[in-house]
PDB file of N, CA and C in Angstrom:
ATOM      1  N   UNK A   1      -0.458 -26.896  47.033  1.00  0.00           N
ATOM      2  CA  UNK A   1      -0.634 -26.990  45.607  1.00  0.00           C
ATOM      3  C   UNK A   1      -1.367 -25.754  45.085  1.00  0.00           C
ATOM      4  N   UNK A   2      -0.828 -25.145  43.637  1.00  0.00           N
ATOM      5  CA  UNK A   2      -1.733 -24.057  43.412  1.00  0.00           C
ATOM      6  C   UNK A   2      -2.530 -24.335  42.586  1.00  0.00           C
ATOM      7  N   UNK A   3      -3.316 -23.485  42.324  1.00  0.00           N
ATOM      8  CA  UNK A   3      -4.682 -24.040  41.331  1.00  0.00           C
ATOM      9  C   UNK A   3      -3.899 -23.967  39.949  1.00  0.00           C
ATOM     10  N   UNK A   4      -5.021 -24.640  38.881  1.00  0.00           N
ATOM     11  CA  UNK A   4      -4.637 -25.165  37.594  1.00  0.00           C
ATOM     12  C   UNK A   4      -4.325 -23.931  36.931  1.00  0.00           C
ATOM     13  N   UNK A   5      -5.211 -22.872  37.199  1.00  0.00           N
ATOM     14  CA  UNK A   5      -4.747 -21.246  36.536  1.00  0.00           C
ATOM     15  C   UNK A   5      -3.729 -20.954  37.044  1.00  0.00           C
ATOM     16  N   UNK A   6      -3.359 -20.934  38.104  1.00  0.00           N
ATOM     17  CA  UNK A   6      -2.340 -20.103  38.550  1.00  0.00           C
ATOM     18  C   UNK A   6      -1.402 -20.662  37.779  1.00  0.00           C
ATOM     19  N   UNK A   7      -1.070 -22.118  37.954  1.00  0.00           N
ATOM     20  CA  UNK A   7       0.133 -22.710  37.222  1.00  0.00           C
ATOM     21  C   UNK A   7       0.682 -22.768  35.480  1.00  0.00           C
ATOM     22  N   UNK A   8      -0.919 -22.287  35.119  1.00  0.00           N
ATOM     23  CA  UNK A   8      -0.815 -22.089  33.517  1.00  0.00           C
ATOM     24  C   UNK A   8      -0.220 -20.458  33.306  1.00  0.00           C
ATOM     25  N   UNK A   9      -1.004 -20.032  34.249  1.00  0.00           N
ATOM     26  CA  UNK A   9      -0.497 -18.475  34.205  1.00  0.00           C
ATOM     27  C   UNK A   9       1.193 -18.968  34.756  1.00  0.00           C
ATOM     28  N   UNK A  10       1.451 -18.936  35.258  1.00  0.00           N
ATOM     29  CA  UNK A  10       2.684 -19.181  35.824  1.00  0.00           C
ATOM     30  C   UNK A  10       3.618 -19.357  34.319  1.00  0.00           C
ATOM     31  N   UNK A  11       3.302 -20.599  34.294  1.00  0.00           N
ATOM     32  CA  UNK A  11       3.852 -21.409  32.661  1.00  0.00           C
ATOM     33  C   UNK A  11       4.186 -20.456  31.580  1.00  0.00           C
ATOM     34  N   UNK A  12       2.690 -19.513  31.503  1.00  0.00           N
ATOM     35  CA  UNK A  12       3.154 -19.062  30.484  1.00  0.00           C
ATOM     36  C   UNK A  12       3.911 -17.375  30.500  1.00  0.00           C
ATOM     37  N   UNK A  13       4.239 -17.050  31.578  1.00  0.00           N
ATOM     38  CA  UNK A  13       5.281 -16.133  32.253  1.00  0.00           C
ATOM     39  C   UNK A  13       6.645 -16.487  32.025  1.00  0.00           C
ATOM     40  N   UNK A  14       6.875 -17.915  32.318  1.00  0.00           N
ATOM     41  CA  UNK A  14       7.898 -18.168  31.957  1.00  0.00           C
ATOM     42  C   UNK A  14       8.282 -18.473  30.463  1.00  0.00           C
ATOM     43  N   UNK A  15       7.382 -18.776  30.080  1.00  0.00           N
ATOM     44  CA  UNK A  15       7.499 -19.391  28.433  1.00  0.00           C
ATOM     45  C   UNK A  15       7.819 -17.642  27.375  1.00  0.00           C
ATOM     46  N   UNK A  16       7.070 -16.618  27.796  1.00  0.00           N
ATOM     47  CA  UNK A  16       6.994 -15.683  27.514  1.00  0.00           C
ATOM     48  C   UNK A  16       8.140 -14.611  27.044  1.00  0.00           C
ATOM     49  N   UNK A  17       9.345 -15.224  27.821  1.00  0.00           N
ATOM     50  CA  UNK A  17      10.691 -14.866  27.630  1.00  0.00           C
ATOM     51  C   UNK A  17      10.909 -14.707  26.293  1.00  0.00           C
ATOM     52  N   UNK A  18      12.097 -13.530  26.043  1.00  0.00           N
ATOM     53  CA  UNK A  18      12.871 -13.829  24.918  1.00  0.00           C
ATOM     54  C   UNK A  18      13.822 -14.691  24.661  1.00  0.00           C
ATOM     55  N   UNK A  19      14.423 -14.877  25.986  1.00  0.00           N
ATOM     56  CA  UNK A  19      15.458 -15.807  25.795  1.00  0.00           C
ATOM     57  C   UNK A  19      15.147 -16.798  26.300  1.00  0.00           C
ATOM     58  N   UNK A  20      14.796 -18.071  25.946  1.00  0.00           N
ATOM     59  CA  UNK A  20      14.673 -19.570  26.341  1.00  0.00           C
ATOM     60  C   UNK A  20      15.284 -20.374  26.664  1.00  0.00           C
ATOM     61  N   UNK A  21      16.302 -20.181  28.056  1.00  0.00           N
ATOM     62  CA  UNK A  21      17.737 -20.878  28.223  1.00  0.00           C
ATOM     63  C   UNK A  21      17.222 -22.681  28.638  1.00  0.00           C
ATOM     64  N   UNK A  22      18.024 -22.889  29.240  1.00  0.00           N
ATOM     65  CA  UNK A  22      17.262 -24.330  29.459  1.00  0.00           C
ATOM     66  C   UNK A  22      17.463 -24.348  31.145  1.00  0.00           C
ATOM     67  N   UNK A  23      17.399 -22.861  31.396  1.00  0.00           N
ATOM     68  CA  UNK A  23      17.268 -22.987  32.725  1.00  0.00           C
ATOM     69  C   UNK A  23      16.098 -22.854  32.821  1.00  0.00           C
ATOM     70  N   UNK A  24      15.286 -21.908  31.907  1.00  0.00           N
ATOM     71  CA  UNK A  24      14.108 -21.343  31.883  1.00  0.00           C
ATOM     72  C   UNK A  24      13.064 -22.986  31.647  1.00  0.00           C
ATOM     73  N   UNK A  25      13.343 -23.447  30.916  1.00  0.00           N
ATOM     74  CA  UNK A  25      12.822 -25.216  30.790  1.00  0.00           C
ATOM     75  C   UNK A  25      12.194 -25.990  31.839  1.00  0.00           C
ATOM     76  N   UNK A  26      13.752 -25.866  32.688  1.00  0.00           N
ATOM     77  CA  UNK A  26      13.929 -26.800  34.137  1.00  0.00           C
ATOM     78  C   UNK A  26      12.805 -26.083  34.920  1.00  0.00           C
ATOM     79  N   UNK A  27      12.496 -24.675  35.128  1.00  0.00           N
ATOM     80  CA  UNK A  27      12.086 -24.126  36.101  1.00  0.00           C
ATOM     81  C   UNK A  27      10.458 -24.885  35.588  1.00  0.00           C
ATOM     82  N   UNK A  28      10.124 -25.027  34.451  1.00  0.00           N
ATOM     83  CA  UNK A  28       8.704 -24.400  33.784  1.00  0.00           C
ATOM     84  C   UNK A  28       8.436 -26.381  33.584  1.00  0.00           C
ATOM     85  N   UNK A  29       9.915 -27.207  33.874  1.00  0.00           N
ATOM     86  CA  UNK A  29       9.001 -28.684  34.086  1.00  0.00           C
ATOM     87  C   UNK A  29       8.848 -28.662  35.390  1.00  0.00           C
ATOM     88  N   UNK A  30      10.090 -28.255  36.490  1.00  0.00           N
ATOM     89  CA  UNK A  30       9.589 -28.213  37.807  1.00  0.00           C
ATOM     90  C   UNK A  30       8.547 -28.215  38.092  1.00  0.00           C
ATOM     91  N   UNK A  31       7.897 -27.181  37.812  1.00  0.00           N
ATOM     92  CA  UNK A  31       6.509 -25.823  38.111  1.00  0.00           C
ATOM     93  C   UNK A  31       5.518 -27.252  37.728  1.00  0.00           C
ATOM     94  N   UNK A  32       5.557 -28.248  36.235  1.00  0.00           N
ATOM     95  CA  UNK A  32       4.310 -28.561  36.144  1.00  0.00           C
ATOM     96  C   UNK A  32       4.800 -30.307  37.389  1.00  0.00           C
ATOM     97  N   UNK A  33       5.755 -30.376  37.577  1.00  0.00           N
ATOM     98  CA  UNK A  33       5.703 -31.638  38.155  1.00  0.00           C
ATOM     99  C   UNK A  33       5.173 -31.391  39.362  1.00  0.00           C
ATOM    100  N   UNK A  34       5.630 -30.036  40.241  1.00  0.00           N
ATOM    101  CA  UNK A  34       5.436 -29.752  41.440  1.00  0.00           C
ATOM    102  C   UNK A  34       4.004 -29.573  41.843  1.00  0.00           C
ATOM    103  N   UNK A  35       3.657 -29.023  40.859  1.00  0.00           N
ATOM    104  CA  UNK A  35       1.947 -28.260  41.193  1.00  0.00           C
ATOM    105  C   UNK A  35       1.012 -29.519  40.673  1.00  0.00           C
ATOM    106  N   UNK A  36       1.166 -29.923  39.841  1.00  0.00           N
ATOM    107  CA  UNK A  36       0.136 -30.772  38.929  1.00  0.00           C
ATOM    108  C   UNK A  36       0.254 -32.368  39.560  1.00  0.00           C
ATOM    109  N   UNK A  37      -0.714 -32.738  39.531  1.00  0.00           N
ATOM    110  CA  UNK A  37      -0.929 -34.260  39.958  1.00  0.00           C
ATOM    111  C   UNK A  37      -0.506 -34.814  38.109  1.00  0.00           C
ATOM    112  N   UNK A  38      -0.010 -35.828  38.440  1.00  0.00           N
ATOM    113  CA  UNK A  38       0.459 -36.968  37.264  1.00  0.00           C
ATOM    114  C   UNK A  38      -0.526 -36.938  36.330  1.00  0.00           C
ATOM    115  N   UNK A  39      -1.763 -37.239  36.953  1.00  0.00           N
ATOM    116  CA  UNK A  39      -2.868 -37.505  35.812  1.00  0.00           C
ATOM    117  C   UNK A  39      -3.446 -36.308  35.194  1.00  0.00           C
ATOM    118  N   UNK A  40      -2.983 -35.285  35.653  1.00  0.00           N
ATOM    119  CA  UNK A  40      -3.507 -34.131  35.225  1.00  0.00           C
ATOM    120  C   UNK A  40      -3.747 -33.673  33.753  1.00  0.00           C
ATOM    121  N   UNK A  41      -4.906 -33.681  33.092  1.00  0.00           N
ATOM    122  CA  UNK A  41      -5.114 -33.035  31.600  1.00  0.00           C
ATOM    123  C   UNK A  41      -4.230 -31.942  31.585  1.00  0.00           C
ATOM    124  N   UNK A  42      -3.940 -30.453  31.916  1.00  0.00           N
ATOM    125  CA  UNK A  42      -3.452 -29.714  31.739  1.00  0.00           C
ATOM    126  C   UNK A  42      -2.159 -29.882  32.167  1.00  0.00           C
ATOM    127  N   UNK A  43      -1.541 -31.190  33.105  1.00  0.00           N
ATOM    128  CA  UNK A  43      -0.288 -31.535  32.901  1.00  0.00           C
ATOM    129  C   UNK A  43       0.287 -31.785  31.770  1.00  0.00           C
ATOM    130  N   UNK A  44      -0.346 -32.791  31.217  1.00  0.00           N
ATOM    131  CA  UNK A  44      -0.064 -33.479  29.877  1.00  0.00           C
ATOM    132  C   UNK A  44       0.181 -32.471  28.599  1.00  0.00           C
ATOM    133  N   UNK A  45      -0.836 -31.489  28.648  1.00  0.00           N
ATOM    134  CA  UNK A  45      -0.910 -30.911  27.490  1.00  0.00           C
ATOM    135  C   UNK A  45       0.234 -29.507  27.649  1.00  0.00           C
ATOM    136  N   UNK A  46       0.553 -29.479  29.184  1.00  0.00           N
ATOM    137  CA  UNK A  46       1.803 -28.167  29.007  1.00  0.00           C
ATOM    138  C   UNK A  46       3.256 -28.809  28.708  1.00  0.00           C
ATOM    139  N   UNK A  47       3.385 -30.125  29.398  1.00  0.00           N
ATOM    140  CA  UNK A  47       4.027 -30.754  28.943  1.00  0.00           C
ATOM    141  C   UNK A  47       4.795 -31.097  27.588  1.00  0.00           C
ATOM    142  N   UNK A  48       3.427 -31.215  26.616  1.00  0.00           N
ATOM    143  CA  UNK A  48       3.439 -31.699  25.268  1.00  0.00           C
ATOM    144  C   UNK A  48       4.101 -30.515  24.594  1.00  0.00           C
ATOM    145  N   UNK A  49       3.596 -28.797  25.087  1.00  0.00           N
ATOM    146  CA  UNK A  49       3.652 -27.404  24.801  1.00  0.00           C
ATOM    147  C   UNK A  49       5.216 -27.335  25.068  1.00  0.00           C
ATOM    148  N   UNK A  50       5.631 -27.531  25.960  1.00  0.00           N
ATOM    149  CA  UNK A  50       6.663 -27.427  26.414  1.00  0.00           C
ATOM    150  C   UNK A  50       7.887 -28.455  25.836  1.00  0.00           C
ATOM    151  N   UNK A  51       7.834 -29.326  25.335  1.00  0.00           N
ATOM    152  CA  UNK A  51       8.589 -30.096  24.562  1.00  0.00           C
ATOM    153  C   UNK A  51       8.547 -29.797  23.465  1.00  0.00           C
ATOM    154  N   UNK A  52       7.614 -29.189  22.559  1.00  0.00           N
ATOM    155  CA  UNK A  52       7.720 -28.248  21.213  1.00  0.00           C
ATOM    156  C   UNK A  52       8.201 -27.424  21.383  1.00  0.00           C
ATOM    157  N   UNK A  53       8.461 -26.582  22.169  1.00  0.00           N
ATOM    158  CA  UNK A  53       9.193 -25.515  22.441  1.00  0.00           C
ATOM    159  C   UNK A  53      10.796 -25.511  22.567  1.00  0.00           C
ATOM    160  N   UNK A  54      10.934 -26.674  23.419  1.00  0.00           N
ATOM    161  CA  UNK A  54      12.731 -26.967  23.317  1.00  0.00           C
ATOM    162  C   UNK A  54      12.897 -27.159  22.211  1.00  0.00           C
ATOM    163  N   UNK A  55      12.352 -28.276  21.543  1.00  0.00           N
ATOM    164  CA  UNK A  55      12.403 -28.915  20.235  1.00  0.00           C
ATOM    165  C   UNK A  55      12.636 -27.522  18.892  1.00  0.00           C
ATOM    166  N   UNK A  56      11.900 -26.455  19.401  1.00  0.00           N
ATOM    167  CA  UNK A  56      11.858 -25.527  18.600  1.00  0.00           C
ATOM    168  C   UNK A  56      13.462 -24.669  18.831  1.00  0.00           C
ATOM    169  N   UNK A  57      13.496 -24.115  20.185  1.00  0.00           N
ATOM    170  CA  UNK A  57      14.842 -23.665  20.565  1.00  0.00           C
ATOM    171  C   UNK A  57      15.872 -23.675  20.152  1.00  0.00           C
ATOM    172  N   UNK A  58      15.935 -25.450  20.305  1.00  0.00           N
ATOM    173  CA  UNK A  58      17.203 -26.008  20.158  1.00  0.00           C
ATOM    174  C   UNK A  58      17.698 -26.026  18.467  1.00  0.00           C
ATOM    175  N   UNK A  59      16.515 -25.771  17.338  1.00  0.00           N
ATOM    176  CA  UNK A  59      16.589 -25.881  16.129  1.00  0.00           C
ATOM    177  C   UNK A  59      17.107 -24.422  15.721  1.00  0.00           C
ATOM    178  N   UNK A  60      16.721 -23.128  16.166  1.00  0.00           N
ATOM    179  CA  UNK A  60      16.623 -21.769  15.919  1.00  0.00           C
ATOM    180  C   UNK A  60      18.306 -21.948  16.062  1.00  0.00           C
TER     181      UNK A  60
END
């Protein structure tokens, strides 16, 4: 498991893109299911980040 930074840093490498395919998505829920325990605060809240973001995508 990597630490909580690494995975935010991670996150937001990927989020960082210009182009936001929904491959880029899959990789960046992977990343928080894989690394992050369930109960995790900073699960929840990249999560939440990350569903505004499709939500945003998919509208543009």
């Amino acid at each position: 498991m990597l630490t909580e930074s690494t995975v935010e840093t991670m996150f937001r490498e990927l989020m960082n893109t210009s182009e936001r395919t929904e491959e880029v998505f899959e990789k960046a829920e992977e990343l928080l299911e894989v690394e992050l325990r369930p109960e995790s605060p900073l699960r929840h809240r990249l999560n939440v980040e990350l569903e505004e973001l499709r939500s945003l995508e998919i509208k543009s």
